[in-house]
Protein backbone atom coordinates (compact mmCIF):
# COMPACT_ATOMS: atom_id res chain seq x y z
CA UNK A 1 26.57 -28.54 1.71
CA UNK A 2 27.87 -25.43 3.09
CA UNK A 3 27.99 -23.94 -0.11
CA UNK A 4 24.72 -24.64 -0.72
CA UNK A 5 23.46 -23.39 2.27
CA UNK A 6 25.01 -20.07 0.79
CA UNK A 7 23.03 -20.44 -2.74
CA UNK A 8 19.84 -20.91 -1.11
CA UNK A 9 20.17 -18.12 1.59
CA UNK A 10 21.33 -15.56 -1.10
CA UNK A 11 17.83 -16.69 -2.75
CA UNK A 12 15.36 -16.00 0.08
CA UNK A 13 14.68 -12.39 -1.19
CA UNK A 14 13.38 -13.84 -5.14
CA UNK A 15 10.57 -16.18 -3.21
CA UNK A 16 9.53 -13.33 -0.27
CA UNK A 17 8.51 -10.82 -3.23
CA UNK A 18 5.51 -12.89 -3.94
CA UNK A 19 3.80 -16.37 -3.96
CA UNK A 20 7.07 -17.63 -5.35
CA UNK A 21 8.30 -18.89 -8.97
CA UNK A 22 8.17 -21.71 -11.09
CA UNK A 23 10.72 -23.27 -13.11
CA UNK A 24 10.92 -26.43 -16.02
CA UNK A 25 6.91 -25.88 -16.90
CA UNK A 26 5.81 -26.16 -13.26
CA UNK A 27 7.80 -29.16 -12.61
CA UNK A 28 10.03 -27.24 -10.06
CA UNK A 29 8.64 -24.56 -8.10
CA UNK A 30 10.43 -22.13 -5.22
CA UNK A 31 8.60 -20.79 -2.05
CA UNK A 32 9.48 -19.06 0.94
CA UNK A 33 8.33 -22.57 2.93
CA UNK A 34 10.79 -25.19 0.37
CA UNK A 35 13.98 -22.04 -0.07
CA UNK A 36 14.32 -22.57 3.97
CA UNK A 37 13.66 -26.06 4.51
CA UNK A 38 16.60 -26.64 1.75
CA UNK A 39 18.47 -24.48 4.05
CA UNK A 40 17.04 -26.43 6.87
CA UNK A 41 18.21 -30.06 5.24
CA UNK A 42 21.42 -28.53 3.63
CA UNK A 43 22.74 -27.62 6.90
CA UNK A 44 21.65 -30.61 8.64
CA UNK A 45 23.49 -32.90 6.13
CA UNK A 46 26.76 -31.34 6.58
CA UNK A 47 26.57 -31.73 10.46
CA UNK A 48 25.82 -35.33 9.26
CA UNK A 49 28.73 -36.08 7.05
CA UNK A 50 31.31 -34.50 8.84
CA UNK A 51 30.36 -37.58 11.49
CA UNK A 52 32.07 -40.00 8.87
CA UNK A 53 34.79 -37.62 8.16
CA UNK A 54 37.73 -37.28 10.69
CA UNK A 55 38.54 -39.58 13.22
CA UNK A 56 36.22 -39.60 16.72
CA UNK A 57 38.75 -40.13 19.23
CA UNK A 58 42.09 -37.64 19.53
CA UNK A 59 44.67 -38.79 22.73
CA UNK A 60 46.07 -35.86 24.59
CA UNK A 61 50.81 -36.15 24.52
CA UNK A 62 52.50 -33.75 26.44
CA UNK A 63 55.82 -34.60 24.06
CA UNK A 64 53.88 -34.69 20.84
CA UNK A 65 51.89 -30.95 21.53
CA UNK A 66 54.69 -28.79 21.00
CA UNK A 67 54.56 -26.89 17.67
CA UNK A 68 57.33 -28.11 16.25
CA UNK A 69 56.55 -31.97 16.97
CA UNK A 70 53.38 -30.82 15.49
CA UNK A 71 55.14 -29.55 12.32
CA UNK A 72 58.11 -31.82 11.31
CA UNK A 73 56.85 -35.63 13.46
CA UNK A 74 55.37 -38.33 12.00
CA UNK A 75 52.28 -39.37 13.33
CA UNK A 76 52.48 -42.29 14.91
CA UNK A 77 50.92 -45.29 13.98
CA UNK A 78 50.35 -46.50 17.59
CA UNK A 79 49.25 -43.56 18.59
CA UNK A 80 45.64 -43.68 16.78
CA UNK A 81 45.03 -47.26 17.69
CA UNK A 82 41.38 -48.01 17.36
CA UNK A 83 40.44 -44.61 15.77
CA UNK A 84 39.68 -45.78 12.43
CA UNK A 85 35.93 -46.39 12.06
CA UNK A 86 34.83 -48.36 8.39
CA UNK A 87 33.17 -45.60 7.17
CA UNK A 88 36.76 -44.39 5.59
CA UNK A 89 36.67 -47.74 3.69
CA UNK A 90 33.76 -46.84 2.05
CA UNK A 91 34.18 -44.27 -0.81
CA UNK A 92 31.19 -44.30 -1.79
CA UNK A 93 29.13 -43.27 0.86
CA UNK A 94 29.16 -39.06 0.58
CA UNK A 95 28.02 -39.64 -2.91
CA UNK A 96 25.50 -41.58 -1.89
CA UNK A 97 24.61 -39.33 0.52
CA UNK A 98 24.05 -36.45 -2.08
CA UNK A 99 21.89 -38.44 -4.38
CA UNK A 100 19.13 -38.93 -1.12
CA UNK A 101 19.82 -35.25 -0.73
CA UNK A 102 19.29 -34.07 -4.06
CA UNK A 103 15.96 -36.37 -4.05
CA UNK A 104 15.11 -34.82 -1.02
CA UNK A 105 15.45 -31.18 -2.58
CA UNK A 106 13.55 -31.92 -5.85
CA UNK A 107 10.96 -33.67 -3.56
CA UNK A 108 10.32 -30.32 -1.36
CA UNK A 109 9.77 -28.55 -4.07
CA UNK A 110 8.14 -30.45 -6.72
CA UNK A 111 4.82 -29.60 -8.37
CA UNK A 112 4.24 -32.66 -10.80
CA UNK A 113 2.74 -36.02 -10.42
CA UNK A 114 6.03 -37.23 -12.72
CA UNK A 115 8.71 -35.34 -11.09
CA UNK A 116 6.91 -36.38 -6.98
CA UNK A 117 7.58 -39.95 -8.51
CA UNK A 118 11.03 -39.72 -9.80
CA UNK A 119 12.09 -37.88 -6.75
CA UNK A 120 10.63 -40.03 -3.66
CA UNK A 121 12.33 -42.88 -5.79
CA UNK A 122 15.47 -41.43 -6.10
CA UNK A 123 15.37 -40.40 -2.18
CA UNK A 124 14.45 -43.93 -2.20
CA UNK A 125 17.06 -45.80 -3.66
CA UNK A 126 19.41 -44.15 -1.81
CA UNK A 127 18.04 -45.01 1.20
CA UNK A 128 18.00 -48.82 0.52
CA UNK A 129 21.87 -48.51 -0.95
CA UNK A 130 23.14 -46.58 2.48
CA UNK A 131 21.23 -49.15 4.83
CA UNK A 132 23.31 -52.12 2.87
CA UNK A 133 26.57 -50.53 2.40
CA UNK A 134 28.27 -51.89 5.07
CA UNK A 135 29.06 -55.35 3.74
CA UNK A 136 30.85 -56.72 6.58
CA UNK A 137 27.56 -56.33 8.66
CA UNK A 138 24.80 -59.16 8.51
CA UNK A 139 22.08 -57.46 10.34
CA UNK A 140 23.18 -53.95 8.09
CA UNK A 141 22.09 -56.43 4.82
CA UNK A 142 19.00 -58.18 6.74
CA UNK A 143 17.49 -54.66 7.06
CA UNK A 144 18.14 -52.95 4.20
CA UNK A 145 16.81 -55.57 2.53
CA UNK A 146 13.57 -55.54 4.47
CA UNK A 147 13.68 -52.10 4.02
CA UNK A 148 14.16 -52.30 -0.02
CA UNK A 149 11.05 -54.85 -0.07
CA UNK A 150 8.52 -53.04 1.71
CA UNK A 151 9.81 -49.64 0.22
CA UNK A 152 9.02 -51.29 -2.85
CA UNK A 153 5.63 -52.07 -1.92
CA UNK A 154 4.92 -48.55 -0.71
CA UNK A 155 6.33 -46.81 -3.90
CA UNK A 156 3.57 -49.15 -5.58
CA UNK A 157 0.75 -47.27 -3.57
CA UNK A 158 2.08 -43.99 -4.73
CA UNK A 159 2.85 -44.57 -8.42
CA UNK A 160 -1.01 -46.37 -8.84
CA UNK A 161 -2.48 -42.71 -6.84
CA UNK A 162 -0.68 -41.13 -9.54
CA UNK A 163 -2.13 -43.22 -12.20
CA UNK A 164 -5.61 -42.64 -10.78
CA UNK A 165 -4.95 -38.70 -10.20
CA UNK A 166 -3.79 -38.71 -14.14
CA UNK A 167 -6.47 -40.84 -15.31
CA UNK A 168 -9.23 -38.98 -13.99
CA UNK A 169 -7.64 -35.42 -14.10
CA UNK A 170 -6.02 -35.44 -17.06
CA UNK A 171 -2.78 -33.44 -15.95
CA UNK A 172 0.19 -34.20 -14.13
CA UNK A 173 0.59 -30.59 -13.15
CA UNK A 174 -0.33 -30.24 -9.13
CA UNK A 175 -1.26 -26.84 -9.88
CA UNK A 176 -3.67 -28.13 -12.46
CA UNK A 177 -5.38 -30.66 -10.12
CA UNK A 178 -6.06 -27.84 -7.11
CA UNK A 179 -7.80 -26.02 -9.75
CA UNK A 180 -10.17 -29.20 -10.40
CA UNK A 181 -10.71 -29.49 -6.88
CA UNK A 182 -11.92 -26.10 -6.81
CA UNK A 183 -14.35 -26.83 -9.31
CA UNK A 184 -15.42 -29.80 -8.52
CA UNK A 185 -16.24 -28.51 -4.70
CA UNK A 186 -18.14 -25.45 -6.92
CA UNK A 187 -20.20 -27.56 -8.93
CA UNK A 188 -21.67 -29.57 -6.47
CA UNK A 189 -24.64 -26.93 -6.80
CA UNK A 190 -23.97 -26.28 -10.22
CA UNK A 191 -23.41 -29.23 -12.25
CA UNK A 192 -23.59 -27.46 -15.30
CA UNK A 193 -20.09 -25.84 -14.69
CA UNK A 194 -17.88 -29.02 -13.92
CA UNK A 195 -19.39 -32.36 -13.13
CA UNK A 196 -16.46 -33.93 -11.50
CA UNK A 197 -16.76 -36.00 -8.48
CA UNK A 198 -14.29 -34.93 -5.43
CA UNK A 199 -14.16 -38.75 -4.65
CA UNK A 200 -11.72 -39.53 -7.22
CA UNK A 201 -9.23 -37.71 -6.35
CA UNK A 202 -10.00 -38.55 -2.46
CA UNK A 203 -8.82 -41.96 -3.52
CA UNK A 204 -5.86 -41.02 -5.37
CA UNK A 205 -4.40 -38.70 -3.00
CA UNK A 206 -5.31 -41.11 -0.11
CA UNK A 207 -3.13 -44.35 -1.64
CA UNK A 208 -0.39 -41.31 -2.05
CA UNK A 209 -0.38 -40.39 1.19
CA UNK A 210 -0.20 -44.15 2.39
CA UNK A 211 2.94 -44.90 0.42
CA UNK A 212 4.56 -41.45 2.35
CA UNK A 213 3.09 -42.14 5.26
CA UNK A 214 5.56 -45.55 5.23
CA UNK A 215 8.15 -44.04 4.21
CA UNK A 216 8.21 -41.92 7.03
CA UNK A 217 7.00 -44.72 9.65
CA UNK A 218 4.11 -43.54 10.70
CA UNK A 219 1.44 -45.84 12.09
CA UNK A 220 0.42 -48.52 10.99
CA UNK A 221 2.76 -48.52 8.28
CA UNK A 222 5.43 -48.49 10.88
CA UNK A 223 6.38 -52.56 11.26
CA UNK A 224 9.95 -51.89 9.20
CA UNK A 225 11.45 -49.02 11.01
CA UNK A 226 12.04 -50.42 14.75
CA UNK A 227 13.79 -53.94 13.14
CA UNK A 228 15.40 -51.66 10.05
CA UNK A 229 17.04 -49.43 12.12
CA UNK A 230 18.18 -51.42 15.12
CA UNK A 231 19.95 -53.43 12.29
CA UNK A 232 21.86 -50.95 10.54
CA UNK A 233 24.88 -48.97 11.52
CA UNK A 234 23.94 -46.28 13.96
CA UNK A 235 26.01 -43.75 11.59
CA UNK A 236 23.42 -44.71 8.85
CA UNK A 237 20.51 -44.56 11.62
CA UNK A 238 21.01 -41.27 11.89
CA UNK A 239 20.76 -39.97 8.44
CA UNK A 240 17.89 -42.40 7.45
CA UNK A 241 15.71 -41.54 10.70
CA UNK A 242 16.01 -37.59 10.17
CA UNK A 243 16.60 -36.77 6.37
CA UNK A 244 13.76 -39.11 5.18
CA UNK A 245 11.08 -37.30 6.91
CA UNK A 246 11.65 -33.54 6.32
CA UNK A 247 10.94 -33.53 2.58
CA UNK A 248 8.40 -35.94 2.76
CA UNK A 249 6.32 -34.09 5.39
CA UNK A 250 6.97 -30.83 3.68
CA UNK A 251 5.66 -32.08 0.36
CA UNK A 252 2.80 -33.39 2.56
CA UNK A 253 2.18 -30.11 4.26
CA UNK A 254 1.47 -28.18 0.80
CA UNK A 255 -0.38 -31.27 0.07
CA UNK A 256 -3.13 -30.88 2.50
CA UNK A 257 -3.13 -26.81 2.27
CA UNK A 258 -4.18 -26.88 -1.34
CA UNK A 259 -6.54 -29.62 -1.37
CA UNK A 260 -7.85 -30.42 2.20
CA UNK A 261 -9.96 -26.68 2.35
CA UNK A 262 -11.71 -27.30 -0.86
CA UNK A 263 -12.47 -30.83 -0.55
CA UNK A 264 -13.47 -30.80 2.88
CA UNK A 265 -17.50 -29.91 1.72
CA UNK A 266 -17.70 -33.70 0.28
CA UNK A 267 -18.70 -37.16 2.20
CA UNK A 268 -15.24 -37.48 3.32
CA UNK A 269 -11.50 -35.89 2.87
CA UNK A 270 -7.90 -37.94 2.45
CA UNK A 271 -6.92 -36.02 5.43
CA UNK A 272 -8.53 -38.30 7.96
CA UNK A 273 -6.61 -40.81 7.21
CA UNK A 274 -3.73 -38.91 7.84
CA UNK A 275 -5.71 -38.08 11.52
CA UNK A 276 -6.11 -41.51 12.39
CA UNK A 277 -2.67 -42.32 11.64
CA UNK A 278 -1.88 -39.19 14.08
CA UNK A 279 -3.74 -41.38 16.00
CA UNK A 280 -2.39 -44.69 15.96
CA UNK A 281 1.20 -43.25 15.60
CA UNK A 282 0.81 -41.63 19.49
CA UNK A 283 -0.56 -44.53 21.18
CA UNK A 284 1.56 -47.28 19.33
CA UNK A 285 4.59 -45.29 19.78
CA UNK A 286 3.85 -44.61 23.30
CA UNK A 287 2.95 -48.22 24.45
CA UNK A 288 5.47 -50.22 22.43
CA UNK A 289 7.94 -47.95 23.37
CA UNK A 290 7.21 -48.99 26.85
CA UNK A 291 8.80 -52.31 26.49
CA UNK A 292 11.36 -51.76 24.71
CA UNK A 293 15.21 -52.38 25.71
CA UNK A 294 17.68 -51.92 22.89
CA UNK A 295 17.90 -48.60 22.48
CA UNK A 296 17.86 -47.88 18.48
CA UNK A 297 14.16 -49.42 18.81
CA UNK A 298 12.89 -47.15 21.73
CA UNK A 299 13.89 -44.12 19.80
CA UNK A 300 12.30 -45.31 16.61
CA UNK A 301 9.37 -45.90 18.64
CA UNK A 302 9.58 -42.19 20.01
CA UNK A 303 10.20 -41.01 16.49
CA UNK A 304 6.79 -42.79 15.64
CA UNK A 305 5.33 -41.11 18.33
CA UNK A 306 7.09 -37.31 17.19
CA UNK A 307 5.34 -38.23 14.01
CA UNK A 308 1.59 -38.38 15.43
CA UNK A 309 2.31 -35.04 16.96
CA UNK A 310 3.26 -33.91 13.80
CA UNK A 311 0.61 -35.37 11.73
CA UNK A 312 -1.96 -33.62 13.89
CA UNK A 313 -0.67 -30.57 13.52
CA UNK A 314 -0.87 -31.54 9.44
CA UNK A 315 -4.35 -32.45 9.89
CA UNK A 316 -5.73 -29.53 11.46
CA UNK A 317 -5.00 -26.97 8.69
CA UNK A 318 -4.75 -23.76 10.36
CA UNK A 319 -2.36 -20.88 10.59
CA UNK A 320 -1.92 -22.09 14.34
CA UNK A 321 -1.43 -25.37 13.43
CA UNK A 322 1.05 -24.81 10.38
CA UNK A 323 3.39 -22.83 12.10
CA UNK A 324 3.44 -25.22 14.98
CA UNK A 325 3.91 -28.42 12.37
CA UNK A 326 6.80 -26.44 10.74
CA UNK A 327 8.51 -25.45 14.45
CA UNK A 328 8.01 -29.13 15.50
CA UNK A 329 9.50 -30.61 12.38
CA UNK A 330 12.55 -28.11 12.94
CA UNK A 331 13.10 -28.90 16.82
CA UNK A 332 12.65 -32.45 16.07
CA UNK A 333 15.62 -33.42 13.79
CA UNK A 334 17.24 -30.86 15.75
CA UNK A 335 16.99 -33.28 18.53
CA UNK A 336 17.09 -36.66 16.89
CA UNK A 337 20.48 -35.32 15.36
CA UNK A 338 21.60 -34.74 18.80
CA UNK A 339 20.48 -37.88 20.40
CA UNK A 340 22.34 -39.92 17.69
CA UNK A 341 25.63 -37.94 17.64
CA UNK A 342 25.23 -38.15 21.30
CA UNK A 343 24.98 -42.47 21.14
CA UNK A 344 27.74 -42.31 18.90
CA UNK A 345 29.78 -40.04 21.12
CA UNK A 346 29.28 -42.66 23.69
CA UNK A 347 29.85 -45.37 21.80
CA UNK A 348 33.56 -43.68 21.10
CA UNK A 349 34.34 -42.71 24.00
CA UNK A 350 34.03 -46.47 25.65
CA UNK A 351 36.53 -48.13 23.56
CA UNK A 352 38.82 -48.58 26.06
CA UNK A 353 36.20 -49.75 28.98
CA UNK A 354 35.27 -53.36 28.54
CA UNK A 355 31.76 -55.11 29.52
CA UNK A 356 31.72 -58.68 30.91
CA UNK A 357 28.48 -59.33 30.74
CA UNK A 358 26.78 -61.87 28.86
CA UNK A 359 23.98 -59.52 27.62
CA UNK A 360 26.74 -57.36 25.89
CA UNK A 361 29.15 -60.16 24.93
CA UNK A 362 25.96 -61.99 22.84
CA UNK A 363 25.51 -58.57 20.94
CA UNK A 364 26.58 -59.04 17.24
CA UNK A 365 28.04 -55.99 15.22
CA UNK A 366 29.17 -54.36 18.14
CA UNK A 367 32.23 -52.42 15.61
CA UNK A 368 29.23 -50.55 13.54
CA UNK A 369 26.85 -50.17 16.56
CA UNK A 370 28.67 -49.89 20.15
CA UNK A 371 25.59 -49.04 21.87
CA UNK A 372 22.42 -51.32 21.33
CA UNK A 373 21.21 -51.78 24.96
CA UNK A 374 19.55 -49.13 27.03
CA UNK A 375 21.51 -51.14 29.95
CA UNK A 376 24.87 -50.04 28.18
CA UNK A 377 24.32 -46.59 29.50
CA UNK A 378 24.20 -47.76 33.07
CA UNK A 379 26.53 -45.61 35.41
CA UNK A 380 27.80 -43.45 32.78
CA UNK A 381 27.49 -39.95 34.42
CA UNK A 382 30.19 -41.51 36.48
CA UNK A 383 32.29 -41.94 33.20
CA UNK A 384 31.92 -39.03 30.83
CA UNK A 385 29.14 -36.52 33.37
CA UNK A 386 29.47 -33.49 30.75
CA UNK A 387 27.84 -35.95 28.00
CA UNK A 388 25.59 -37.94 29.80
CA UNK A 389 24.36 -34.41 31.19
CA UNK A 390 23.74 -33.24 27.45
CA UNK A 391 21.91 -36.69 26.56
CA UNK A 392 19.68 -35.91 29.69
CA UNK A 393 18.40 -32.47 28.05
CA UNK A 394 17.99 -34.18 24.85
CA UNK A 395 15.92 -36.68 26.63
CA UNK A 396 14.10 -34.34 28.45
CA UNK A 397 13.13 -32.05 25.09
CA UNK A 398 11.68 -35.54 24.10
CA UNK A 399 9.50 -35.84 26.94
CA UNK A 400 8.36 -32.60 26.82
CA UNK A 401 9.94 -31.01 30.04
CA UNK A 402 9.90 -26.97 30.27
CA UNK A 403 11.69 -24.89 29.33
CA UNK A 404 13.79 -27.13 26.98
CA UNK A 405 12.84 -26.92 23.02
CA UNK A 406 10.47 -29.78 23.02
CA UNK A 407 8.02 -28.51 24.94
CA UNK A 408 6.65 -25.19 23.51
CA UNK A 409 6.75 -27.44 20.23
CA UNK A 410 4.37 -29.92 21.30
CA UNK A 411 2.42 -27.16 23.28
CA UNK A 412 1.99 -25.17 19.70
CA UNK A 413 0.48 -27.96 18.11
CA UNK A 414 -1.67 -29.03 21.26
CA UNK A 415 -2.62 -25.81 21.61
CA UNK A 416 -3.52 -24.95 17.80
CA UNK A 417 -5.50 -28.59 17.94
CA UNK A 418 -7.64 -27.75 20.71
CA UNK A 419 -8.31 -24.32 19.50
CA UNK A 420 -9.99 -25.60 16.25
CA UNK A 421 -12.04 -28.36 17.92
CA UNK A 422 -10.38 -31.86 17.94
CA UNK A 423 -10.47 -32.43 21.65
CA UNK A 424 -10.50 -36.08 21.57
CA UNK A 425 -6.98 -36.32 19.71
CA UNK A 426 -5.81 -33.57 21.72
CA UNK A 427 -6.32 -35.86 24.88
CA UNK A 428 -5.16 -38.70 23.60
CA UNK A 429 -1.76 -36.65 22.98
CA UNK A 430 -1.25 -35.48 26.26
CA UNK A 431 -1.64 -38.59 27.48
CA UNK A 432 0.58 -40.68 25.07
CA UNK A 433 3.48 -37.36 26.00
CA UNK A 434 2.96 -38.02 29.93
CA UNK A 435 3.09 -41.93 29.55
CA UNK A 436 5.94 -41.65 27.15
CA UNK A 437 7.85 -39.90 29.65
CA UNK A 438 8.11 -43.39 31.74
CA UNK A 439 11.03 -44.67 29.10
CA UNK A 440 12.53 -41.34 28.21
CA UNK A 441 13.29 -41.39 32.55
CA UNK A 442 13.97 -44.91 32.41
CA UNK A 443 16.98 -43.61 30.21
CA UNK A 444 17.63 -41.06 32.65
CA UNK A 445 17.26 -43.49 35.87
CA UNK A 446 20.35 -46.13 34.12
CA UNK A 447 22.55 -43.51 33.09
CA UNK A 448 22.83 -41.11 36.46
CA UNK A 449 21.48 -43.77 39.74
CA UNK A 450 23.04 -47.33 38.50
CA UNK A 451 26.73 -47.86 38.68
CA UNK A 452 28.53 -48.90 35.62
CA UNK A 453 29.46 -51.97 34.60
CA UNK A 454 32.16 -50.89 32.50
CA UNK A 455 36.39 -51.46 33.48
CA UNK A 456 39.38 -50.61 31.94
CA UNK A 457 40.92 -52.57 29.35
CA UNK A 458 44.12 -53.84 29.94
CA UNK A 459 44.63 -54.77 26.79
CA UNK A 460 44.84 -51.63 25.19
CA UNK A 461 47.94 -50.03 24.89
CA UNK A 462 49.05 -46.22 23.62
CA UNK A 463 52.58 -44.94 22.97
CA UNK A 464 53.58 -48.26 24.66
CA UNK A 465 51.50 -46.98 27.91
CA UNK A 466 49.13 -48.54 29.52
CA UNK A 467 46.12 -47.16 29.02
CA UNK A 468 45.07 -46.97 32.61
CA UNK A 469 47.52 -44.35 33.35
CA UNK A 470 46.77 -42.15 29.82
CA UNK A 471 42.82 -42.85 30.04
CA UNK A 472 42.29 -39.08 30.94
CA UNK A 473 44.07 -37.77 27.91
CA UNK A 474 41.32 -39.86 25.84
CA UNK A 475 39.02 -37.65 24.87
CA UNK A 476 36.25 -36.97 21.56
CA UNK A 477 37.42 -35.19 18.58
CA UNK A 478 36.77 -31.29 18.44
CA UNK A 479 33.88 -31.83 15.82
CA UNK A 480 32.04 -33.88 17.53
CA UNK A 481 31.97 -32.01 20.97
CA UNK A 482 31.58 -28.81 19.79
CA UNK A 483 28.61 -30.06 17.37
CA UNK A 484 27.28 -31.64 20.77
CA UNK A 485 27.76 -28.78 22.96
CA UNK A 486 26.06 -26.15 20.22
CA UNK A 487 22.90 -28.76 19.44
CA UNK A 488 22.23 -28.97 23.29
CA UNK A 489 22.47 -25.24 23.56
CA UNK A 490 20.27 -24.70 21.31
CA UNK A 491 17.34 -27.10 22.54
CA UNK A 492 18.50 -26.00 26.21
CA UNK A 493 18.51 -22.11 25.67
CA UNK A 494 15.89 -21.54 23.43
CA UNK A 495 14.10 -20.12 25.79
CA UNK A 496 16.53 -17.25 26.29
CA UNK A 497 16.18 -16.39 22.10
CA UNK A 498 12.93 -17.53 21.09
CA UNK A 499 11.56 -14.68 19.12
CA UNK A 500 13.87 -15.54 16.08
CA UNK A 501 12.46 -19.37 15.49
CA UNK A 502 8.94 -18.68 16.39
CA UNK A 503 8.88 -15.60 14.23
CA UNK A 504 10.21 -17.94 11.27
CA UNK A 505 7.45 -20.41 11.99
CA UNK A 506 5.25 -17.85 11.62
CA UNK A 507 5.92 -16.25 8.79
CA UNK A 508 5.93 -19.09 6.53
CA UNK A 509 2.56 -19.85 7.89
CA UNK A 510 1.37 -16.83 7.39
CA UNK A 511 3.03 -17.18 3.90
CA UNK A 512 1.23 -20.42 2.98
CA UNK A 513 -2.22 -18.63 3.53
CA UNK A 514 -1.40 -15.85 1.80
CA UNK A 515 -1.74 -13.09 4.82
């Protein structure tokens, strides 16, 4: 991933020369906007997999920390009891891993009906495989399957709006098709040029945009993803709740540029559907969210609500607008990522605290998902305060709460929405971010004003020591805090450097109109 990072940053310069280049006969074409969000999902999918790649905890031995211990010992069986997660049993899942990722790639920066197919389904496929790959898991296998049936169904809606783009177009090329839209919105007063109605493809791109608009939960096409990923291995959560989105919502964004202006003259435009699902997706993801006490679901229901924001932005269309919808994508995987690591972090670091109560002890897959209660989180500032701090800023950017990242995203695309005229939504937004703000504190209120339930586990032993005289030497493996420490840095310090990613924002905007 790293590697590739490198390709596609030694790039950059062959796309800023111009409009950008295309490749296989306009199947594959490179921009400014898809060269950085490959960076963008490149980057992110390394921090990913190196989650699944060492072990999580690492135990602190005075006589096993000299160099030459280091250097001619064994390592000691006993001494990483409990370290081994079942990801390393799994061989398969990095490659797995690159096939969504390569789908994801060819998805950002396709430019045919055929190749958009082919790559959401290979994205796809993916998908369903990683949500069932952990075999010893019943829920893991409940929800992927749910997930594999109604993904199904969705990739129906978007293979029969291709059908009806091809069958009354006549191309496959995208390019090809935002030239008949031209047309067709020129002949309205002059027939004699091009009598095409704007209606048909209204209706194609509209069942298109409802099989993506699934895919990435929005509402209502949002029933799967609270059960799907409560169900399945938070390690998967992760991936499947950020990676899915980016490409789709970038293929989306070009989307709407290239047909929404010329198509807006006629009776109606596909892009109000995706403003009412802006709309649904902010008060559904704000009032569900409210009730919600297993923590996997109130963050997909936050995630539903990210996605109205984002979807407005979409739907307005404007320079203002674009570069906040490309800032807000950015900040918000930024901060999903965080949040998750952060869960799993937590989950780690408990292993050798036990909980009595019923609630927890009823919990099934506990081994693939430690944390599944919003209660689990009760007291522990008193436990680990330097992560439980670092959850609270993540929390916080959620909500909305200056100066942290979150908020000048969400006031971009507020902002750039009330500027061109859609006050109602606008409202509605502010609204659904104040009352949203009730769980995100809820979160806050368990973890730093309850005392935990948690107590030592005197069953655990280390090096033949008990482990409540070694528990301070248990800490989180160097990857893991020092991926921690430099996400919340970035969404807590932004403030301090913010020229550099509001300038990017910008930019590509700027580049997608052509100014």
């Amino acid at each position: 991933m790293l590697y590739s990072s490198v390709l596609v940053f030694g790039s950059l310069h062959v796309t800023s020369l111009g409009n950008g280049i295309g490749l296989y006969g306009g199947l594959f074409h490179s921009t400014s906007i898809t060269q950085t969000f490959h960076l963008f999902i490149f980057i992110l999918s390394g921090i990913i997999l190196q989650i699944t790649a060492f072990y999580p905890r690492k135990v602190w031995s005075l006589e096993k920390s000299s160099l030459k211990e280091l250097l001619l010992s064994k390592k000691n069986e006993e001494s990483t009891i409990n370290k081994k997660a079942e990801q390393f049993k799994i061989i398969e899942y990095p490659l797995i891993l690159l096939f969504i990722i390569t789908g994801a790639s060819f998805l950002v920066s396709t430019s045919d009906l055929v190749s958009i197919f082919i790559s959401i389904e290979l994205q796809s496929y993916g998908l369903y495989l990683l949500s069932t790959l952990y075999r010893n898991s019943e829920l893991a296998t409940t929800g992927g399957l749910t997930y594999f049936l109604l993904g199904g169904l969705s990739s129906c809606f978007i293979l029969l709006g291709i059908s009806l783009l091809y069958a009354n177009s006549g191309t496959t090329s995208l390019d090809g098709i935002y030239v008949i839209t031209g047309l067709s919105d020129f002949s309205i007063n002059h027939e004699y040029i091009y009598s095409y109605k704007s209606s048909y493809i209204n209706s194609g791109l509209l069942l298109i945009s409802i099989g993506f608009l699934f895919k990435v939960s929005a509402a209502p096409f949002h029933i799967w993803a609270p059960n799907v990923y409560d169900a399945i291995p938070t390690i998967v959560t992760t991936f499947v709740a950020i990676m899915a989105k980016i490409s789709i919502f970038i293929f989306l964004l070009e989307l709407v540029h290239f047909t929404s202006v010329s198509l807006n003259n006629s009776d109606y435009s596909w892009t109000y559907a995706l403003l009412l699902s802006s709309f649904f997706s902010l008060i559904i993801g704000t009032i569900v969210g409210l009730t919600q006490y297993r923590i996997k679901r109130l963050f997909t229901y936050s995630t539903i609500s990210h996605v109205g924001f984002i979807l407005l932005a979409l739907s307005v269309n404007s320079i203002e607008s674009i570069q906040g919808f490309i800032f807000y994508l950015m900040q918000y995987s930024i901060s999903n990522l965080n949040a998750f690591i952060i869960l799993l972090g937590i989950g780690y670091s408990l292993f050798y605290l036990i909980n009595d109560s019923k609630e927890y002890k009823a919990l099934a897959d506990k081994n693939n998902s430690p944390i599944q209660l919003v209660n689990q989180l009760k007291g522990y500032f008193y436990i680990n305060p330097i992560l439980a701090l670092s959850l609270a800023i993540t929390i916080f950017s959620f909500a909305g709460i200056p100066p942290l990242l979150g908020f000048f995203a969400k006031l971009m695309v507020l902002s750039s929405a009330l500027d061109n005229g859609y006050i109602f939504i606008t409202l509605i937004a502010i609204l659904a971010s104040v009352v949203s703000a009730v769980y995100y504190l809820n979160i806050i209120k368990e973890i730093f004003f309850d005392v935990p339930e948690h107590k030592r586990n005197p069953k655990i032993n280390i090096n033949n020591v008990a482990v409540n005289t070694i528990d301070n030497n248990i800490s989180l493996s160097s990857y893991l805090t020092i991926t921690i420490s430099v996400l919340t840095l970035i969404i807590l310090l932004f403030i301090l450097m913010p020229a550099e990613g509001l300038d990017m924002a910008n930019i590509l905007s700027l580049t997608l109109f052509n100014i």
